[in-house]
N, C-alpha and C. Protein backbone atom coordinates (compact mmCIF):
# COMPACT_ATOMS: atom_id res chain seq x y z
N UNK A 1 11.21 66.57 184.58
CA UNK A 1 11.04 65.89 185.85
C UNK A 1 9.61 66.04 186.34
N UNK A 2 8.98 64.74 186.80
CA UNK A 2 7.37 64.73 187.04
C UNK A 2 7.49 65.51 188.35
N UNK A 3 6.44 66.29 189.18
CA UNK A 3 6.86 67.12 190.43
C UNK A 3 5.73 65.94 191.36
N UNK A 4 6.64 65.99 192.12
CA UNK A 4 5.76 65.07 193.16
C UNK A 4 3.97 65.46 193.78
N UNK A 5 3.03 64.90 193.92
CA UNK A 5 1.46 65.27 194.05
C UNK A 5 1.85 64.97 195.73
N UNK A 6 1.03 65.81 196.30
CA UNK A 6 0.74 65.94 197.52
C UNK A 6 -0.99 66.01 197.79
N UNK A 7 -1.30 64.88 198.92
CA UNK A 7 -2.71 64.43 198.90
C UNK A 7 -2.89 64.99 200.22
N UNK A 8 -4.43 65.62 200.20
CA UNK A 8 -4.89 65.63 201.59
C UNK A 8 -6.59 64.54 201.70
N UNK A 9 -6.45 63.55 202.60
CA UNK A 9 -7.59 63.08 202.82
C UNK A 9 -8.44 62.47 203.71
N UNK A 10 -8.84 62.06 204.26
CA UNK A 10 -10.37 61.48 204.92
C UNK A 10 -10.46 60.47 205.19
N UNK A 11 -10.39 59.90 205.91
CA UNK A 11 -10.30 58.27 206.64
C UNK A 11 -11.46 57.65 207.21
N UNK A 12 -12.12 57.31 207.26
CA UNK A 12 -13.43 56.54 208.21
C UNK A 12 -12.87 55.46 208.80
N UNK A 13 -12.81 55.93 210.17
CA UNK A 13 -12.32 55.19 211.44
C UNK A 13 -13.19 54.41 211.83
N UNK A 14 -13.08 52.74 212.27
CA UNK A 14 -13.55 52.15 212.62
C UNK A 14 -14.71 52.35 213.98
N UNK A 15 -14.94 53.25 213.90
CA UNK A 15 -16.17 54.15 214.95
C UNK A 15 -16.78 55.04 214.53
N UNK A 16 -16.53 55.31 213.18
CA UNK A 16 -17.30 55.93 212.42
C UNK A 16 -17.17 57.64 212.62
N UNK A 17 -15.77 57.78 213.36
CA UNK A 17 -14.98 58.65 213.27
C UNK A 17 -14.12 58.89 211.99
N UNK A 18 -14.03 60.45 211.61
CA UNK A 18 -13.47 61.00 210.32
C UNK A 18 -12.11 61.61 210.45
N UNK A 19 -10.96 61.00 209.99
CA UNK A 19 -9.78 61.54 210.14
C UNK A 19 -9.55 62.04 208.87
N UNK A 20 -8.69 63.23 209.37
CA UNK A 20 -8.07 63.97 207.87
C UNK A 20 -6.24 64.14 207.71
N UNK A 21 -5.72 63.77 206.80
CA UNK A 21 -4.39 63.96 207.10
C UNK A 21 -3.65 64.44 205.44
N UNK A 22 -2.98 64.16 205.29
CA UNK A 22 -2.16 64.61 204.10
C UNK A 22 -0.31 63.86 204.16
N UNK A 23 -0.20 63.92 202.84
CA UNK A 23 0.93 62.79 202.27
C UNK A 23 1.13 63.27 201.23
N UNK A 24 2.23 62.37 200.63
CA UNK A 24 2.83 62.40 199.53
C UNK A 24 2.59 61.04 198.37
N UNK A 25 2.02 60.13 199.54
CA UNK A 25 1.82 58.67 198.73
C UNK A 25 1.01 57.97 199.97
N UNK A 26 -0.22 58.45 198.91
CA UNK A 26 -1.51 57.79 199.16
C UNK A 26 -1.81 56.76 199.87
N UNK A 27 -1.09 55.68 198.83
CA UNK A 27 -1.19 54.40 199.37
C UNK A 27 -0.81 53.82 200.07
N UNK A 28 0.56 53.95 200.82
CA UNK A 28 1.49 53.44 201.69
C UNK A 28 0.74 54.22 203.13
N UNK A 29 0.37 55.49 203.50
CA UNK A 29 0.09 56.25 204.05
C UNK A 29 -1.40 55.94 204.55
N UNK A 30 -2.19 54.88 204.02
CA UNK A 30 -3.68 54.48 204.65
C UNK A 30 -3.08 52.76 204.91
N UNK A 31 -2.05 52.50 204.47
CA UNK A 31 -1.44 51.08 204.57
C UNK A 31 -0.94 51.70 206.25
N UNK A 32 -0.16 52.16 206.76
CA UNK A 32 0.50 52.78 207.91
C UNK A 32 -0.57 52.33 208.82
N UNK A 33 -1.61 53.08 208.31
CA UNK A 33 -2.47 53.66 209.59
C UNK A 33 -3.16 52.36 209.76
N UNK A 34 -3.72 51.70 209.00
CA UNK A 34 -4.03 50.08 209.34
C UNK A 34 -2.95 49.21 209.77
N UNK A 35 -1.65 49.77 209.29
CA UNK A 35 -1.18 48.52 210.44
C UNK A 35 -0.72 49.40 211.33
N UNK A 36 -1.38 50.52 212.08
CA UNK A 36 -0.81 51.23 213.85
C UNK A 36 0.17 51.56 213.25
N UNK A 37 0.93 52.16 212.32
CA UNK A 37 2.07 52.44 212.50
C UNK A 37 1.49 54.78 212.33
N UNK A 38 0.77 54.70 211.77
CA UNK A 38 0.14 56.00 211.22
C UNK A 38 -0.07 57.08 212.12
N UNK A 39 -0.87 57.47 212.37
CA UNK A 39 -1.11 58.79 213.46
C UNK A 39 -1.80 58.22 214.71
N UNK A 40 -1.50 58.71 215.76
CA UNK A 40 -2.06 58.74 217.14
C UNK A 40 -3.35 58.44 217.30
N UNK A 41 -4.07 58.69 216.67
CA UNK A 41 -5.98 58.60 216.78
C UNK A 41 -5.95 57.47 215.96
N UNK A 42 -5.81 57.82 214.66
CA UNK A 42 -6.34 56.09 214.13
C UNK A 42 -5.52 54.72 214.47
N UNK A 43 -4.29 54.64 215.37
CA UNK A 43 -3.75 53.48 215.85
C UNK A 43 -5.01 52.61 216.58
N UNK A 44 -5.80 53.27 217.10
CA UNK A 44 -6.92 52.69 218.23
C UNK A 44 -7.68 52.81 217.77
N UNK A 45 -8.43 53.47 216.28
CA UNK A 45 -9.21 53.30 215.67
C UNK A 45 -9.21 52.56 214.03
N UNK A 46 -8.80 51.50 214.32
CA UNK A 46 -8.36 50.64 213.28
C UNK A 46 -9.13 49.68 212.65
N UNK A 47 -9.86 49.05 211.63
CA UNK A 47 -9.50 49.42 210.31
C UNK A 47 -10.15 51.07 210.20
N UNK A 48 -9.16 51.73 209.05
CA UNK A 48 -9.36 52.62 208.39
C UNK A 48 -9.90 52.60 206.80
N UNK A 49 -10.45 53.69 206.34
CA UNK A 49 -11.45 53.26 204.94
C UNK A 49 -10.88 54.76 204.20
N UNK A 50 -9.78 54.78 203.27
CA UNK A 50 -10.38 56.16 202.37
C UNK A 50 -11.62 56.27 201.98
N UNK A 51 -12.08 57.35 202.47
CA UNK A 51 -13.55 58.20 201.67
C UNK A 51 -13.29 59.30 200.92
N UNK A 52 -12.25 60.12 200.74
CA UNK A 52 -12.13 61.33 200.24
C UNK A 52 -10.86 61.59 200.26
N UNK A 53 -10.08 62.48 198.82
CA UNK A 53 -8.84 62.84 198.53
C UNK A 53 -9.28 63.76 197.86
N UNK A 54 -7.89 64.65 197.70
CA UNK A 54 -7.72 65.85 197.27
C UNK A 54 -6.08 65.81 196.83
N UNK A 55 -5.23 66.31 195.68
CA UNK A 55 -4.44 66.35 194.82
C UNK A 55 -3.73 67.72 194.54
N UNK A 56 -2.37 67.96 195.41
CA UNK A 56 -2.24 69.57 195.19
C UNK A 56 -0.26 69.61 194.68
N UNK A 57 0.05 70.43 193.86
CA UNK A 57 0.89 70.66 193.60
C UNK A 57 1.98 70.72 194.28
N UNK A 58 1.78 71.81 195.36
CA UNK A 58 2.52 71.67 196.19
C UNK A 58 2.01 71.12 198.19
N UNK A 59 3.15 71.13 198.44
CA UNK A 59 2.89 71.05 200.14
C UNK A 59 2.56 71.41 201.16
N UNK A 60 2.30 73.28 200.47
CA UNK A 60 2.12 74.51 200.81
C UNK A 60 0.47 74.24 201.13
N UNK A 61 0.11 74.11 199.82
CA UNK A 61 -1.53 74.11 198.96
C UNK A 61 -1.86 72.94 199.93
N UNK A 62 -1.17 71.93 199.75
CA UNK A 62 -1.93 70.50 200.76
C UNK A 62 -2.31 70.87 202.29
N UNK A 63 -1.31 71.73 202.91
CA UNK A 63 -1.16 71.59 204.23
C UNK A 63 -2.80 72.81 204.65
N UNK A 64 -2.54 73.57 203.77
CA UNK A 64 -3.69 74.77 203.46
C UNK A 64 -5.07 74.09 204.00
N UNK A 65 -5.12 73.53 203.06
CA UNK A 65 -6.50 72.87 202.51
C UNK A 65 -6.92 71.88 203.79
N UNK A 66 -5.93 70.73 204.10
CA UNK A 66 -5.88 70.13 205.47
C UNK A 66 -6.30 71.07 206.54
N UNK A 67 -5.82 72.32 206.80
CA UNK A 67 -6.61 72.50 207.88
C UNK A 67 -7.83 73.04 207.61
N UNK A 68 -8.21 73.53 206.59
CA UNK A 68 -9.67 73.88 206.26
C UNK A 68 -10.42 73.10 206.52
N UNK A 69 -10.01 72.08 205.92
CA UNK A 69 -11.27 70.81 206.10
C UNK A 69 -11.53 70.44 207.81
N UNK A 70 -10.06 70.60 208.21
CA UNK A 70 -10.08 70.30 209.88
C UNK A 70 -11.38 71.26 210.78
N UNK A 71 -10.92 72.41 210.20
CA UNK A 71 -11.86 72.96 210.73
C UNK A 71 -13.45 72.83 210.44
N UNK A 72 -13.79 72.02 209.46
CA UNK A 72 -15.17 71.72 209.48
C UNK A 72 -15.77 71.26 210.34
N UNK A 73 -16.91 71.19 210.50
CA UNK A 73 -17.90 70.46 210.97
C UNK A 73 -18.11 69.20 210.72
N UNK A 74 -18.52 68.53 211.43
CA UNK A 74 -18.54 66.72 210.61
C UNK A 74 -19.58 67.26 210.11
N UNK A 75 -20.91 67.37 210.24
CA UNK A 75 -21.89 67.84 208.79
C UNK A 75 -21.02 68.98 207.48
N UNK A 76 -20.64 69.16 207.68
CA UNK A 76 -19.49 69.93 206.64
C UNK A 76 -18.97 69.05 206.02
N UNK A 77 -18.45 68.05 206.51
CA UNK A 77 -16.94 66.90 206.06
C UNK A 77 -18.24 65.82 204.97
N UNK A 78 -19.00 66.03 205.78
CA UNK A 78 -20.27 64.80 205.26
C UNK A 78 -20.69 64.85 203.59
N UNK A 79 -20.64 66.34 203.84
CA UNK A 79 -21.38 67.25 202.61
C UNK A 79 -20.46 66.93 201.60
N UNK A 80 -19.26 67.33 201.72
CA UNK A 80 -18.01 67.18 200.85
C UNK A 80 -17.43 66.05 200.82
N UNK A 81 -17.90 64.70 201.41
CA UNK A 81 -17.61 63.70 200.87
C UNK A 81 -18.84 63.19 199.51
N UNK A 82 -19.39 63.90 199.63
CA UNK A 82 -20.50 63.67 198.60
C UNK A 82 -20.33 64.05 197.41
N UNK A 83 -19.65 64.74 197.38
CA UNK A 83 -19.24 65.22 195.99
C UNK A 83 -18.28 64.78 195.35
């Protein structure tokens, strides 16, 4: 049995605001948030752009990592979209 991937990633909000969130399916989950159905902040900051993902085993590891990044700095977030 394949084990399901859990994503954490990075949004560029139509203001050039950086959202970070995490899922199970990528694609449906940046589909949401462009059509308002997604999280609270990017409903009003709409279109949304993936810039950055991350790929973790479990949900544990995703949720981890999500707030790390939260806690960055936007020069932090900047840096690590670069790579």
């Amino acid at each position: 049995m394949e084990e399901k991937k859990h994503y954490v990633y990075i949004l560029k909000c139509s203001n050039g605001s950086l959202y970070t969130g995490w899922t199970t399916d990528l694609q449906a989950r940046i589909k949401a948030h462009n059509q308002g159905v997604g999280a609270k902040y990017t409903r009003s900051h709409r279109p949304v752009e993936l810039v950055y993902y991350e790929t973790f085993k479990s949900r544990s590891d995703a949720l981890k990592r999500e707030a790390q990044i939260k806690k960055l700095r936007r020069t932090e977030k900047l840096i690590l979209l670069q790579k």
